[in-house]
Protein backbone atom coordinates (compact mmCIF):
# COMPACT_ATOMS: atom_id res chain seq x y z
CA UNK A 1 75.17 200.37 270.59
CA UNK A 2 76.74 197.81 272.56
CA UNK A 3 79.94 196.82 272.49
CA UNK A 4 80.14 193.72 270.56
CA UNK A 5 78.62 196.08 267.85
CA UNK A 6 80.95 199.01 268.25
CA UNK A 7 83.66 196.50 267.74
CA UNK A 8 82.58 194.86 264.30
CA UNK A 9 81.96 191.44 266.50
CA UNK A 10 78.94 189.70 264.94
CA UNK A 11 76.61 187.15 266.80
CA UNK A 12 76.97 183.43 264.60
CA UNK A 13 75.82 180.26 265.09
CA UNK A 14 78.20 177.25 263.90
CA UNK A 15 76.34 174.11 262.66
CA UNK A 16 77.64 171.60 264.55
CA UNK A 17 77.55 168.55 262.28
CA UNK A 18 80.09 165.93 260.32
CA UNK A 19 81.01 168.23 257.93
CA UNK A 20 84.13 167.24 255.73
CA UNK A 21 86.89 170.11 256.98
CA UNK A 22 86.50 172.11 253.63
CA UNK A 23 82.90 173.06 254.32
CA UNK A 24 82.53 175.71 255.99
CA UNK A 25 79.02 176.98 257.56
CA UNK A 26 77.32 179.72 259.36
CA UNK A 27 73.84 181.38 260.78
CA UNK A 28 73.92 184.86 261.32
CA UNK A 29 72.26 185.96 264.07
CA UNK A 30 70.74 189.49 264.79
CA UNK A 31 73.14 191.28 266.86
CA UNK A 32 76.24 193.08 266.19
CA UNK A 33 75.24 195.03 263.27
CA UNK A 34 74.71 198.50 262.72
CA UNK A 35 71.13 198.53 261.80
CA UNK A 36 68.54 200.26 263.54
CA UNK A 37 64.67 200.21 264.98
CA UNK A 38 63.13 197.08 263.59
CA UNK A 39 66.58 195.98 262.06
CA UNK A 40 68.62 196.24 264.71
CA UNK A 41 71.32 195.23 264.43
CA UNK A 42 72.53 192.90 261.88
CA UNK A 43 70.11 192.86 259.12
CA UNK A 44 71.06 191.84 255.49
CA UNK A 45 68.27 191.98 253.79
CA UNK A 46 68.28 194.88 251.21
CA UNK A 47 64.40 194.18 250.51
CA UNK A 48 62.43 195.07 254.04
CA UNK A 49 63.12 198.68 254.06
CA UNK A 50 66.10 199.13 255.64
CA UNK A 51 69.15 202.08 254.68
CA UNK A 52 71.35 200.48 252.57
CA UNK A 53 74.24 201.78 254.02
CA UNK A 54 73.87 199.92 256.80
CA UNK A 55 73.05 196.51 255.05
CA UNK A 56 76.12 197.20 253.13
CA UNK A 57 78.34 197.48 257.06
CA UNK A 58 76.57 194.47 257.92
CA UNK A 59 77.41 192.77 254.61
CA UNK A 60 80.45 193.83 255.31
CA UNK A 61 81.20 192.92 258.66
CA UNK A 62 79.61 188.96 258.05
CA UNK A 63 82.26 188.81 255.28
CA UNK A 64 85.14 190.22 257.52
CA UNK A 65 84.49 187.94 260.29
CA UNK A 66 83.77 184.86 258.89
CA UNK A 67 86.70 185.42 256.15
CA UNK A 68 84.64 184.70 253.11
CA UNK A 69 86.70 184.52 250.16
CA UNK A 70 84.25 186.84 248.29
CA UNK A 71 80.42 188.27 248.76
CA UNK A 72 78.02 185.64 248.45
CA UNK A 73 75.37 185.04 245.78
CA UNK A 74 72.83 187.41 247.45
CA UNK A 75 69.30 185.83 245.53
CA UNK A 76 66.11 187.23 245.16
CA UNK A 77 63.81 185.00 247.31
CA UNK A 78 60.34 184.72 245.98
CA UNK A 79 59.19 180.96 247.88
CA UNK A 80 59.38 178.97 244.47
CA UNK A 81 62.09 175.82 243.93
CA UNK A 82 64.02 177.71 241.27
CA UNK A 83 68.13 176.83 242.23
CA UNK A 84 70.84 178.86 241.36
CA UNK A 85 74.42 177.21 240.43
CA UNK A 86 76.88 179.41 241.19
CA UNK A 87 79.70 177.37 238.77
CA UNK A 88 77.38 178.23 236.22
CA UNK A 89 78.42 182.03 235.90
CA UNK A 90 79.37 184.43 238.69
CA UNK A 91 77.52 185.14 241.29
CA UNK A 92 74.60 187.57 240.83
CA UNK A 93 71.38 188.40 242.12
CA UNK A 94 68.68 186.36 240.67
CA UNK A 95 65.12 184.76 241.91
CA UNK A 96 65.97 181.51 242.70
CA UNK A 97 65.22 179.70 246.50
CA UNK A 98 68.54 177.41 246.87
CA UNK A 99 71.97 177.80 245.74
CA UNK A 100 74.89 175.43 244.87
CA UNK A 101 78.27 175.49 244.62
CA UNK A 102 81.02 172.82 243.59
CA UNK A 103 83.81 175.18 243.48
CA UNK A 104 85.85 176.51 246.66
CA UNK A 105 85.02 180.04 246.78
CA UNK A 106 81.69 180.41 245.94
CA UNK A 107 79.53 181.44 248.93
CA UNK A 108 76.11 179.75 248.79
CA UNK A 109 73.41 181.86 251.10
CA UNK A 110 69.94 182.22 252.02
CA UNK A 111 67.94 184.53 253.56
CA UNK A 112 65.21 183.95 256.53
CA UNK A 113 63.30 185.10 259.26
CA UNK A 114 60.76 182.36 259.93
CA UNK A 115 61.17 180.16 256.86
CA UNK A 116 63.30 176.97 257.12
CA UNK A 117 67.34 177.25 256.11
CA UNK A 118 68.57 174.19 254.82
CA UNK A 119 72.38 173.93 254.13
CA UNK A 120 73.60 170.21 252.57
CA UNK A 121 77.30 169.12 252.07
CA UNK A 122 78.49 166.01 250.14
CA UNK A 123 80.16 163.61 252.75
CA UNK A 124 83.39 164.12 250.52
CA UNK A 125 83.00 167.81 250.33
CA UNK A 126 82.33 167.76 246.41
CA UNK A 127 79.45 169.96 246.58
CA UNK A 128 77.48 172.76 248.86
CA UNK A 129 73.90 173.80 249.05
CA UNK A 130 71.70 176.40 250.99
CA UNK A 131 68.14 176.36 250.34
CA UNK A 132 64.99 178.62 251.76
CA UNK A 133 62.83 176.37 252.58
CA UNK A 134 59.20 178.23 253.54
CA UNK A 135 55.91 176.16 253.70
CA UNK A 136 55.08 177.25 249.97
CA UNK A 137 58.44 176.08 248.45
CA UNK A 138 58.71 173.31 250.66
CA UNK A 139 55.31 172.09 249.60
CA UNK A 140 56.16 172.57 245.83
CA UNK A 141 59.52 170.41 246.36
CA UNK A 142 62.40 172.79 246.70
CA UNK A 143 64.50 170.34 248.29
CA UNK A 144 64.15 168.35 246.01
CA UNK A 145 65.06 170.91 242.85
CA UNK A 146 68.37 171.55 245.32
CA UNK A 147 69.24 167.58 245.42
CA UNK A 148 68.48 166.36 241.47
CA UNK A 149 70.67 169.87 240.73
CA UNK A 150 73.62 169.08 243.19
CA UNK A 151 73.58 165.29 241.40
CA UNK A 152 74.98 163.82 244.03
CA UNK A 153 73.38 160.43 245.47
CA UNK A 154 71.46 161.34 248.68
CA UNK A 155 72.98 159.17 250.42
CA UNK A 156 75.98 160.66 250.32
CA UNK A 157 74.67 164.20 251.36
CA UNK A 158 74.31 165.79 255.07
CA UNK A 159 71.73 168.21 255.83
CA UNK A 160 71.85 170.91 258.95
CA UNK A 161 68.18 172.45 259.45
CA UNK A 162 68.87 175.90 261.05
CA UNK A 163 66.56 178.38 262.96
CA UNK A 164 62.97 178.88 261.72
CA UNK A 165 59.50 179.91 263.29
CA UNK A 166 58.91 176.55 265.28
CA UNK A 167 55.49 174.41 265.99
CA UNK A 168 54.05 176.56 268.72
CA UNK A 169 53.89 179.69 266.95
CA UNK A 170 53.20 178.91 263.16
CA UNK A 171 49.62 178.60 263.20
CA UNK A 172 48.71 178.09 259.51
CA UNK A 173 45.37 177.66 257.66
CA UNK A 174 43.97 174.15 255.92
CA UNK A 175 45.21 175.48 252.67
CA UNK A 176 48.82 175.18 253.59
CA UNK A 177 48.20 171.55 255.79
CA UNK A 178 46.44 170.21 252.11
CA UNK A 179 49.36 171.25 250.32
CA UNK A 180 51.46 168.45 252.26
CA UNK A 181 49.26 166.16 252.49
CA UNK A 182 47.81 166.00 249.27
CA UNK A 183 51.10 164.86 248.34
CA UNK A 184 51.95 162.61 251.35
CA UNK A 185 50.08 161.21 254.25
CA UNK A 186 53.37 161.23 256.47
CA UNK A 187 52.70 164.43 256.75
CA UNK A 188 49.85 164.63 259.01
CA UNK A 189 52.19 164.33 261.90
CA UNK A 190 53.22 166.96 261.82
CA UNK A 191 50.43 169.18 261.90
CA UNK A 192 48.44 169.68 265.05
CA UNK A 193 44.58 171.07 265.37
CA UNK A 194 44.22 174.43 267.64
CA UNK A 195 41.45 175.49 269.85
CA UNK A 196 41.05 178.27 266.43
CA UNK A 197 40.02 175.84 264.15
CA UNK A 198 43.15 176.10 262.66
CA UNK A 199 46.93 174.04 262.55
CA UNK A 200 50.24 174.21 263.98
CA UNK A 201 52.42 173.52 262.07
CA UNK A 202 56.35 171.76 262.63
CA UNK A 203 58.46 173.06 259.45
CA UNK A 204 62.07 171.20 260.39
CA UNK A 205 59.36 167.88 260.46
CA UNK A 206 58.12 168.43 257.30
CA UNK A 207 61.73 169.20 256.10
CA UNK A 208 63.12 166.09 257.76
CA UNK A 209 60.55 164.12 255.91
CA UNK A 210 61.16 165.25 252.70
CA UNK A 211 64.84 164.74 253.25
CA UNK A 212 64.14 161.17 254.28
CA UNK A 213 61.90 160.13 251.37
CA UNK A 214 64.88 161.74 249.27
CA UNK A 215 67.28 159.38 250.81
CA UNK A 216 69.09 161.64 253.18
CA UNK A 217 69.45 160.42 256.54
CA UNK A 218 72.33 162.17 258.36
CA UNK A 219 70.16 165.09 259.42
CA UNK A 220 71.51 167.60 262.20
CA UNK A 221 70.27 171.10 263.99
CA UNK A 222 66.53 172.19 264.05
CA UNK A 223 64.73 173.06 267.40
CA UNK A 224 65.67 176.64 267.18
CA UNK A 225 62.20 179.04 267.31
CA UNK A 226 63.15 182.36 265.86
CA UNK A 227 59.42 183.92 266.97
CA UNK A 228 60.32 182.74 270.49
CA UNK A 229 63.60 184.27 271.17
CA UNK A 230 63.84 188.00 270.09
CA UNK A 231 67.23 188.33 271.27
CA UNK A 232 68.83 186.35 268.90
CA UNK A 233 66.37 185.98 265.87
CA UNK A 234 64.47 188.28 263.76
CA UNK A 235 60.41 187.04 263.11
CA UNK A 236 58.89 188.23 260.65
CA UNK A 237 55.38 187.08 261.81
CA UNK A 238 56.21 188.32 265.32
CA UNK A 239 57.14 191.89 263.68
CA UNK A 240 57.20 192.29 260.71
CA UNK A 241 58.47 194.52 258.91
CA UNK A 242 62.25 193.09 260.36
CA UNK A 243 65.29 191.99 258.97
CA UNK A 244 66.98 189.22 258.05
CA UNK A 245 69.55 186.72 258.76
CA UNK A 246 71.51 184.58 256.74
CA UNK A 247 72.79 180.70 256.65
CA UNK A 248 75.70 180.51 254.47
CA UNK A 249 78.04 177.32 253.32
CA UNK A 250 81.06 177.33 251.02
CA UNK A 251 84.15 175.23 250.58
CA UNK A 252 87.40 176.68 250.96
C-alpha cells in the first residue's frame, strides 16, 4: 500500500471550468483506496464484485476528503435515460443514468469506467447534473432526459465531459455507429472505419454534438482515455471485471 493510501489521501481530478463558486465538482481517480487485485485501490462500485468493506472505506474516504455534506445518491446504472431528482425525495439507490439536484447538499454522482461522465451547472448555480453517458444511453438521448428535467434554458448551462474510453481504443460494431446516425448525419464524424471492418468510435464527439444541437455551447474537459492510462483510470474493456470511479457535482 503506498503511502498516499495508508494516509486516507485520494487521487481527484478538479474540472477546471467557469463554474459559479457554489458548484463544486470532482473525478475520482483509482488510487488511494483500500481495494485490492482488480480494484485496487479506490473502487466504489458495490456491483463488480468487490468486498464491501472496502467500497464502504473508499466511500468513506471520497466523502472525508472532498467534505461532502452527506453520501451521494449512489444509482443503479443500467445505460437507459431514466434521471433521478434528488429534491424529489432523499437520496436513494434507484436505476436511473443522470441525477439532479437544485438544493445545496445534495450530491449528484455517476459511476464509470469507459462510459462518458457528464456533469452540467447552471451559469447562476441554480441547478447541478451528472449523467452516465455510454454509447447506448447516449444514443437513446440521455442528455437530453438530464436537460428538459433540470428546466433550465441550455443556454444558460455548462457542461465538463470527464474521462472515458477515448477514439483509439473503442472499436464498436455497425449496430452502435447506426444508432447515431440514424438519428443524425453529424454524426458520421465521428466514427472512423478500421482495418477490422469495424469503427472507432469518439464518445466526448458524439457528446459534444448532442450538447450543441441542445443549445449548450460552453463545453470544457474531454481528451482523457481511461483504457490508455492504467495508472490513473480503471477500463472496463481493458480488464474487466474492475472498479469504478466516480464524477460527482453538488452546490454547497
Amino acid at each position: 500500500m503506498s503511502a498516499a493510501a495508508a494516509a486516507g489521501r485520494i487521487g481527484v481530478l478538479v474540472p477546471q471550468w467557469p463554474a459559479p463558486a457554489q458548484v463544486c465538482a470532482a473525478f475520482t481517480l483509482r488510487t488511494g483506496g483500500v481495494s485490492t487485485g482488480r480494484f485496487e485501490s479506490l473502487n466504489v462500485g458495490l456491483r463488480v464484485g468487490d468486498a464491501p468493506e472496502a467500497v464502504a472505506e473508499n466511500r468513506r474516504r471520497v466523502r472525508v476528503q472532498l467534505d461532502l455534506p452527506q453520501e451521494p445518491a449512489w444509482i443503479e446504472q443500467v445505460h437507459g435515460i431514466d434521471v433521478y431528482d434528488c429534491d424529489a425525495s432523499a437520496p436513494s439507490a434507484q436505476q436511473a443514468d443522470a441525477v439532479i439536484a437544485r438544493r445545496p447538499g445534495y450530491i449528484c454522482a455517476v459511476q464509470v469506467a469507459d462510459c462518458l461522465p457528464v456533469l452540467l451547472a447552471a451559469s447562476g448555480g441554480a441547478a447541478v447534473a451528472a449523467a452516465h453517458a455510454g454509447w447506448r444511453g447516449l444514443a437513446a438521448g440521455v442528455l437530453e432526459a438530464t436537460v428538459t428535467r433540470l428546466g433550465i434554458d441550455p443556454q444558460r448551462l455548462i457542461a465538463w465531459l470527464g474521462p472515458a474510453i477515448g477514439p483509439a481504443h473503442f472499436e464498436v460494431g455497425e449496430e452502435v455507429r447506426a444508432a447515431f446516425v440514424m438519428h443524425d448525419r453529424e454524426a458520421l464524424s465521428a466514427f472512423s472505419a478500421n482495418a477490422r471492418g469495424r469503427w472507432q468510435c469518439d464518445l466526448a464527439a458524439l457528446a459534444r454534438q448532442r450538447l450543441r444541437r441542445l443549445g449548450i455551447t460552453a463545453v470544457f474537459g474531454g481528451g482523457w482515455c481511461t483504457f490508455a492510462d492504467r495508472e490513473r483510470f480503471f477500463s472496463h474493456r481493458r480488464e474487466a471485471p474492475c472498479g469504478r470511479m466516480a464524477a460527482l457535482i453538488w452546490l454547497r
